[in-house]
N, C-alpha and C. Protein backbone atom coordinates (compact mmCIF):
# COMPACT_ATOMS: atom_id res chain seq x y z
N UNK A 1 0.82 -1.21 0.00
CA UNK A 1 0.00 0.00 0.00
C UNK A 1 0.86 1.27 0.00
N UNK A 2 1.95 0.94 0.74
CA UNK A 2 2.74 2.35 1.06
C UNK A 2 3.22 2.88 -0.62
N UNK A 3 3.71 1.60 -0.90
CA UNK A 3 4.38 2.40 -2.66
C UNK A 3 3.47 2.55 -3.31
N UNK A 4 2.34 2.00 -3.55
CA UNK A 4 1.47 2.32 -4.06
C UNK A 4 0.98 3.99 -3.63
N UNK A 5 0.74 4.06 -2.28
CA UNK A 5 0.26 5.44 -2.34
C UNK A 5 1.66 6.60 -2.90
N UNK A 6 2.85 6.42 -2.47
CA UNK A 6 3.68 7.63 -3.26
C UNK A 6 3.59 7.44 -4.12
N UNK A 7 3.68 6.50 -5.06
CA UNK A 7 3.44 6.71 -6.48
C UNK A 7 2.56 7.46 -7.26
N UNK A 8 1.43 7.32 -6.73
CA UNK A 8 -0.03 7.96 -6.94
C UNK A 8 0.52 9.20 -6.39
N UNK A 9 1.13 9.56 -5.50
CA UNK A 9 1.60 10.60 -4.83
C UNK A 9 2.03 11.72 -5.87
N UNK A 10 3.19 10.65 -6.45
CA UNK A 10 4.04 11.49 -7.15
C UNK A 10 4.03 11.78 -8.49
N UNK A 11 2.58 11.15 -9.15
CA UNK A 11 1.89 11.62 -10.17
C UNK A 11 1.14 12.85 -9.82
N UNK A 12 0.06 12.66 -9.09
CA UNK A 12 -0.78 14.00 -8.83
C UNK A 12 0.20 14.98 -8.41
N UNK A 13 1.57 15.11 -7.56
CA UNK A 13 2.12 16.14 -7.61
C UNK A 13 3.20 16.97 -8.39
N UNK A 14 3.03 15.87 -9.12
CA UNK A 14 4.13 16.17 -10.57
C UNK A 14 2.96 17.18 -11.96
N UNK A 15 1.53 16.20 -12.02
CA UNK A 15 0.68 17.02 -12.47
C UNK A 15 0.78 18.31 -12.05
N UNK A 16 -0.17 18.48 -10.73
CA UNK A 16 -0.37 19.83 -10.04
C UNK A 16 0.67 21.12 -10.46
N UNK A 17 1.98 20.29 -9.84
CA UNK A 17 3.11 21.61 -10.48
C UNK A 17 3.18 22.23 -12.07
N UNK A 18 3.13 20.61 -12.52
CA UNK A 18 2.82 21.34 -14.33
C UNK A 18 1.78 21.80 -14.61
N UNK A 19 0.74 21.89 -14.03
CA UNK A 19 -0.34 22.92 -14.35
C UNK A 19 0.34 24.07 -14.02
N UNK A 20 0.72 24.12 -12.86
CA UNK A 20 1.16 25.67 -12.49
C UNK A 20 2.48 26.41 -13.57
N UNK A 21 3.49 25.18 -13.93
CA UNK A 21 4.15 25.64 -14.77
C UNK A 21 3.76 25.89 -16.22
N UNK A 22 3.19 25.05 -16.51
CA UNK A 22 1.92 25.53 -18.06
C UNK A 22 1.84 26.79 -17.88
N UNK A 23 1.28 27.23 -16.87
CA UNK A 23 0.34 28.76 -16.65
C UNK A 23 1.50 29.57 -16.95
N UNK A 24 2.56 29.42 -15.95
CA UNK A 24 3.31 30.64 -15.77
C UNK A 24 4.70 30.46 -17.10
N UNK A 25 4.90 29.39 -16.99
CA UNK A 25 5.92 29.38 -18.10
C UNK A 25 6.16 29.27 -19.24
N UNK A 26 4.40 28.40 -20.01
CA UNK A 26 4.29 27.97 -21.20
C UNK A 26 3.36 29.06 -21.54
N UNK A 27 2.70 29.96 -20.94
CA UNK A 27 1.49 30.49 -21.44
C UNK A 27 0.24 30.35 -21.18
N UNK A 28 0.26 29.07 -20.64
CA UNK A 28 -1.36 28.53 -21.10
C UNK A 28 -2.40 29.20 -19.87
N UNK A 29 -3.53 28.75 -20.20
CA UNK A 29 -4.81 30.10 -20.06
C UNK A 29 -4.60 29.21 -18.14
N UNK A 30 -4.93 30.42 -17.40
CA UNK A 30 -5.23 30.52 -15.66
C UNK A 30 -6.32 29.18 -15.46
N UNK A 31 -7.32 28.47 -16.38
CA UNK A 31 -7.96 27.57 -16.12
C UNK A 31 -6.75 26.42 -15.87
N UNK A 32 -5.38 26.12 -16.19
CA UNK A 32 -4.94 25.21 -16.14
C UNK A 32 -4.76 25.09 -14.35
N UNK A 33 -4.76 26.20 -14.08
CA UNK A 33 -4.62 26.35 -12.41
C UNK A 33 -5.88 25.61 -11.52
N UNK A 34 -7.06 25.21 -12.07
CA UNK A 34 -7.85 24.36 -11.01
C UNK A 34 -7.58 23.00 -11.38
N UNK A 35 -7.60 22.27 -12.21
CA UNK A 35 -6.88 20.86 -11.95
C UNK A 35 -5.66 20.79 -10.99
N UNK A 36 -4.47 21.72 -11.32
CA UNK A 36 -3.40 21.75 -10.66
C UNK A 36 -3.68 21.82 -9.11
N UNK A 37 -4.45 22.43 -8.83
CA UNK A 37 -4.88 22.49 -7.74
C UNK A 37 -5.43 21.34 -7.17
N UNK A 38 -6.35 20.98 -7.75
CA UNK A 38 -7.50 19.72 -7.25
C UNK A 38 -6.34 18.56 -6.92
N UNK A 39 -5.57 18.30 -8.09
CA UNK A 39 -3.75 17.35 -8.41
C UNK A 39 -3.09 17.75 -7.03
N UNK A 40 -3.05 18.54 -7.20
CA UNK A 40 -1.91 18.99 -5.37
C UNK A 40 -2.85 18.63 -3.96
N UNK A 41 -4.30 18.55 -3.97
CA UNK A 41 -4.41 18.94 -2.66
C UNK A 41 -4.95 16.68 -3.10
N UNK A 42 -4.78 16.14 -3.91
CA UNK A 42 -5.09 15.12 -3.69
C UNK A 42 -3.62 14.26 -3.88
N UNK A 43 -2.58 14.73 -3.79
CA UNK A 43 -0.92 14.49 -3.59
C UNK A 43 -1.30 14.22 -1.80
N UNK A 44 -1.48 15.50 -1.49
CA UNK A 44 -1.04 15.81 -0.08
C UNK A 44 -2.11 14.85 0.64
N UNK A 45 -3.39 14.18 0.08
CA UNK A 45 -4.03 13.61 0.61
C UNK A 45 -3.29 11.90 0.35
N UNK A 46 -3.06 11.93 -0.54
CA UNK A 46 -2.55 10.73 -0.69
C UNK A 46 -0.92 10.04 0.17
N UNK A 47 -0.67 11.23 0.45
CA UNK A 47 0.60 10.68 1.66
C UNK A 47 -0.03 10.75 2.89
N UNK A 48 -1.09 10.87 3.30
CA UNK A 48 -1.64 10.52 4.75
C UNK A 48 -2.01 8.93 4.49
N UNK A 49 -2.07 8.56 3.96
CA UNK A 49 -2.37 6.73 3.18
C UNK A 49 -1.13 5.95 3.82
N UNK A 50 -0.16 6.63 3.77
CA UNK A 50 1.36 6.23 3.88
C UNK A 50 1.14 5.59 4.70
N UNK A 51 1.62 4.27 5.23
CA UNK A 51 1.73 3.18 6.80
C UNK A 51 3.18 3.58 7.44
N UNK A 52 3.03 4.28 8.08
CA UNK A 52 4.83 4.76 8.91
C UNK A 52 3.62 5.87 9.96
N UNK A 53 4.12 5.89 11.15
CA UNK A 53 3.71 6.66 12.08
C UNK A 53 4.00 7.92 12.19
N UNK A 54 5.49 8.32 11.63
CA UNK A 54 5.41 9.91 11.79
C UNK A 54 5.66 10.43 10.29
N UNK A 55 5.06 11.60 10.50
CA UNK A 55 4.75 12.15 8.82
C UNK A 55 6.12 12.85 8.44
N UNK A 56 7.31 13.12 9.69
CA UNK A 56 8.66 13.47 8.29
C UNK A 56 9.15 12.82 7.94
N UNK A 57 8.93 11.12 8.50
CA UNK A 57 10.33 10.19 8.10
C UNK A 57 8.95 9.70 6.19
N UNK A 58 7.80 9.80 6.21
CA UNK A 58 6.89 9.54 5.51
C UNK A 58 6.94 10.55 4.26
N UNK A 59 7.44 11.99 4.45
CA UNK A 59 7.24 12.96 3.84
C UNK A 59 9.18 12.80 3.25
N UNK A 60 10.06 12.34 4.02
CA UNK A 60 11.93 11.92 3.59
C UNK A 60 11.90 10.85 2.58
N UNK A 61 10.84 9.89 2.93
CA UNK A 61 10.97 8.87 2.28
C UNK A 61 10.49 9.45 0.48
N UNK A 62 9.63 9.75 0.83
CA UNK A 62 9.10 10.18 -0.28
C UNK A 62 9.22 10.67 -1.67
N UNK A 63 10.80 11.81 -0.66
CA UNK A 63 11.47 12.80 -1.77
C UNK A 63 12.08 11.55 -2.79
N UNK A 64 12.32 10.59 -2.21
CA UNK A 64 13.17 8.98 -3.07
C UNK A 64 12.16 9.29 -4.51
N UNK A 65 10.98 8.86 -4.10
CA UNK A 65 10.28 8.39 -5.09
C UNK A 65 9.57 9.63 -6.00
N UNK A 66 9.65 10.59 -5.42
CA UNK A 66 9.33 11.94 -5.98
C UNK A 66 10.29 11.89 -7.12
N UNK A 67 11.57 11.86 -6.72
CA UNK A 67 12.56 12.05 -7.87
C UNK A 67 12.40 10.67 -8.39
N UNK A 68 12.61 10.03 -8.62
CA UNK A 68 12.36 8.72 -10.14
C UNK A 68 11.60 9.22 -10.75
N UNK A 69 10.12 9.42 -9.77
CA UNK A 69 8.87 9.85 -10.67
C UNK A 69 9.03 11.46 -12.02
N UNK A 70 9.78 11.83 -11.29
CA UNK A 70 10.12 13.16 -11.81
C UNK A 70 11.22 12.75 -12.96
N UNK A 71 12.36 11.97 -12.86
CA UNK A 71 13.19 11.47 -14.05
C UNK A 71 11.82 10.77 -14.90
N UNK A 72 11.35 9.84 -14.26
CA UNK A 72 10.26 9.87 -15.27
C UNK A 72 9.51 10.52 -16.58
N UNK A 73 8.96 11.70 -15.90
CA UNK A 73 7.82 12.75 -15.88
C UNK A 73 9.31 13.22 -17.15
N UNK A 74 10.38 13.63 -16.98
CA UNK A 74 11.20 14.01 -18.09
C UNK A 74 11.42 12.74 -19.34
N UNK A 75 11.38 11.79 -18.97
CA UNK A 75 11.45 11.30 -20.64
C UNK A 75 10.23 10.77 -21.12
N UNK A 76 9.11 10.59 -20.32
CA UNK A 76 7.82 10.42 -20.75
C UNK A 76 7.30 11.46 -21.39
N UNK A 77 7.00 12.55 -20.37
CA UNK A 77 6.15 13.94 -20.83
C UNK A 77 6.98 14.92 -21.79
N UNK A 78 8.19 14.70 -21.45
CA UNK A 78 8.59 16.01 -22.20
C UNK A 78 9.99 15.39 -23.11
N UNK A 79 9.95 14.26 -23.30
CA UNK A 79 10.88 13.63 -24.58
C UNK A 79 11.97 13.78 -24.50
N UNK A 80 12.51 13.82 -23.17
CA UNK A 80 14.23 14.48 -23.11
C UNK A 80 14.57 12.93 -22.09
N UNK A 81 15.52 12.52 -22.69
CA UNK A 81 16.28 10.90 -22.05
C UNK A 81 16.97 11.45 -21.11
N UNK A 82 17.08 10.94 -20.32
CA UNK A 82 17.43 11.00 -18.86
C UNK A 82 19.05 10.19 -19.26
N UNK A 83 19.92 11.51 -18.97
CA UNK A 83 21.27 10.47 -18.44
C UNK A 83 21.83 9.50 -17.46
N UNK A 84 22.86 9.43 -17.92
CA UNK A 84 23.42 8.21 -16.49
C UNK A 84 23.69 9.13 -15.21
N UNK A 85 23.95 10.24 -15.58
CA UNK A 85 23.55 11.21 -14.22
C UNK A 85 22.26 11.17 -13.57
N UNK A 86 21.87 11.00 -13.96
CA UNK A 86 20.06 11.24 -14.13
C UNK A 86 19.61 10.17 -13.20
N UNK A 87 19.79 9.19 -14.13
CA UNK A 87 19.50 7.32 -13.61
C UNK A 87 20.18 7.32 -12.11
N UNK A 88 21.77 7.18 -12.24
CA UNK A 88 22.18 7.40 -10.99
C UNK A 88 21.81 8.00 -9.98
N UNK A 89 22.02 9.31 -10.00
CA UNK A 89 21.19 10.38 -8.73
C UNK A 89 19.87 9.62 -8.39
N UNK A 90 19.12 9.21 -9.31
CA UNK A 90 17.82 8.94 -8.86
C UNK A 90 17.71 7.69 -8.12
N UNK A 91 18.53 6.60 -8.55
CA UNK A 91 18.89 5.23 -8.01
C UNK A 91 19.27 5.74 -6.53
N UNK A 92 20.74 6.61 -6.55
CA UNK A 92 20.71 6.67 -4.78
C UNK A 92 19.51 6.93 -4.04
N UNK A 93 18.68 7.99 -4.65
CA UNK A 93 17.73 8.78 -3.75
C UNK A 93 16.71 7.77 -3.45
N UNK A 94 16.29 6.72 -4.47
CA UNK A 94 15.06 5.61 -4.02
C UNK A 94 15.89 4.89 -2.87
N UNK A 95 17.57 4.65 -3.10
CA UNK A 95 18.37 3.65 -2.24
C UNK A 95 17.49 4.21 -0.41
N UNK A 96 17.99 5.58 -0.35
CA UNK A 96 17.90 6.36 0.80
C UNK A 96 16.73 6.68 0.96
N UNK A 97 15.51 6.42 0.05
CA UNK A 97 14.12 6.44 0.38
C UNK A 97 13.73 5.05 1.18
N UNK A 98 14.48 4.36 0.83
CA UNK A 98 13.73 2.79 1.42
C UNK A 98 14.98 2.79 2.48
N UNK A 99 16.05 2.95 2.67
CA UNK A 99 16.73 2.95 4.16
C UNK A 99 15.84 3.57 5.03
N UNK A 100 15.35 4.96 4.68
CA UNK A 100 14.57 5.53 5.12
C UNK A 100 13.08 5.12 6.21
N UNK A 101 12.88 4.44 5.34
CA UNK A 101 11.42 3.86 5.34
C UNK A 101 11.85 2.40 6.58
N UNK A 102 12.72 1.73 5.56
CA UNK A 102 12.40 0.42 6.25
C UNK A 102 13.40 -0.08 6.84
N UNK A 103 14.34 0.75 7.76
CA UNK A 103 15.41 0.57 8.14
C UNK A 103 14.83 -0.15 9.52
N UNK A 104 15.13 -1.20 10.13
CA UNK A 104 14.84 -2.01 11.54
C UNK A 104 15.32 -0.52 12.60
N UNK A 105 14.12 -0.33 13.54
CA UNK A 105 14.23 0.78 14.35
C UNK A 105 14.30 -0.21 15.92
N UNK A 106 14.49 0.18 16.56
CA UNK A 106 14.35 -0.25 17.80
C UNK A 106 13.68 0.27 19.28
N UNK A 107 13.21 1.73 18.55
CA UNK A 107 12.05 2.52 19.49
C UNK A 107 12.20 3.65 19.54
């Protein structure tokens, strides 16, 4: 459930922002701003889903999967291949998203 919800996470908040960047950077008409909106406030709903008890180690973990999703979001949406810089950086950051997450705690 948990990856499942950032994922979903990190679509609706990858949307949301590109509405906002549409608006301001591409041009496009101020209507692109209520999806973006509706996209962001159902991001932020979707990491309360998260199974971890406190919401910064939930909100650390996250940034992991934020960025893949976002290397993503660049060679899907916008046709630009992601380098071995790219791949890499993003590989550590999921590494340190799941240390994060599922590292054995002891209290």
């Amino acid at each position: 459930m948990t990856l499942l919800a950032y994922i979903a996470a990190a679509l609706a908040e990858i949307a949301g922002c590109f509405g906002f960047w549409a608006w301001l950077r591409l041009g496009r008409s101020a209507v692109w701003l209520v999806p973006a909106i509706a996209s962001l406030s159902l991001f932020a709903y979707l990491l309360t889903l998260v199974e971890v008890d406190q919401a910064g180690r939930a909100y650390a973990a996250y940034g992991g999967v934020y960025i893949v999703s976002s290397i993503a979001w660049l060679w899907l949406a916008e046709g630009v291949r992601p380098d071995r810089w790219d791949v890499s950086g993003a590989a550590i950051c999921l590494l340190g998203a799941a240390v994060i997450l599922w590292a054995p705690r002891t209290g």
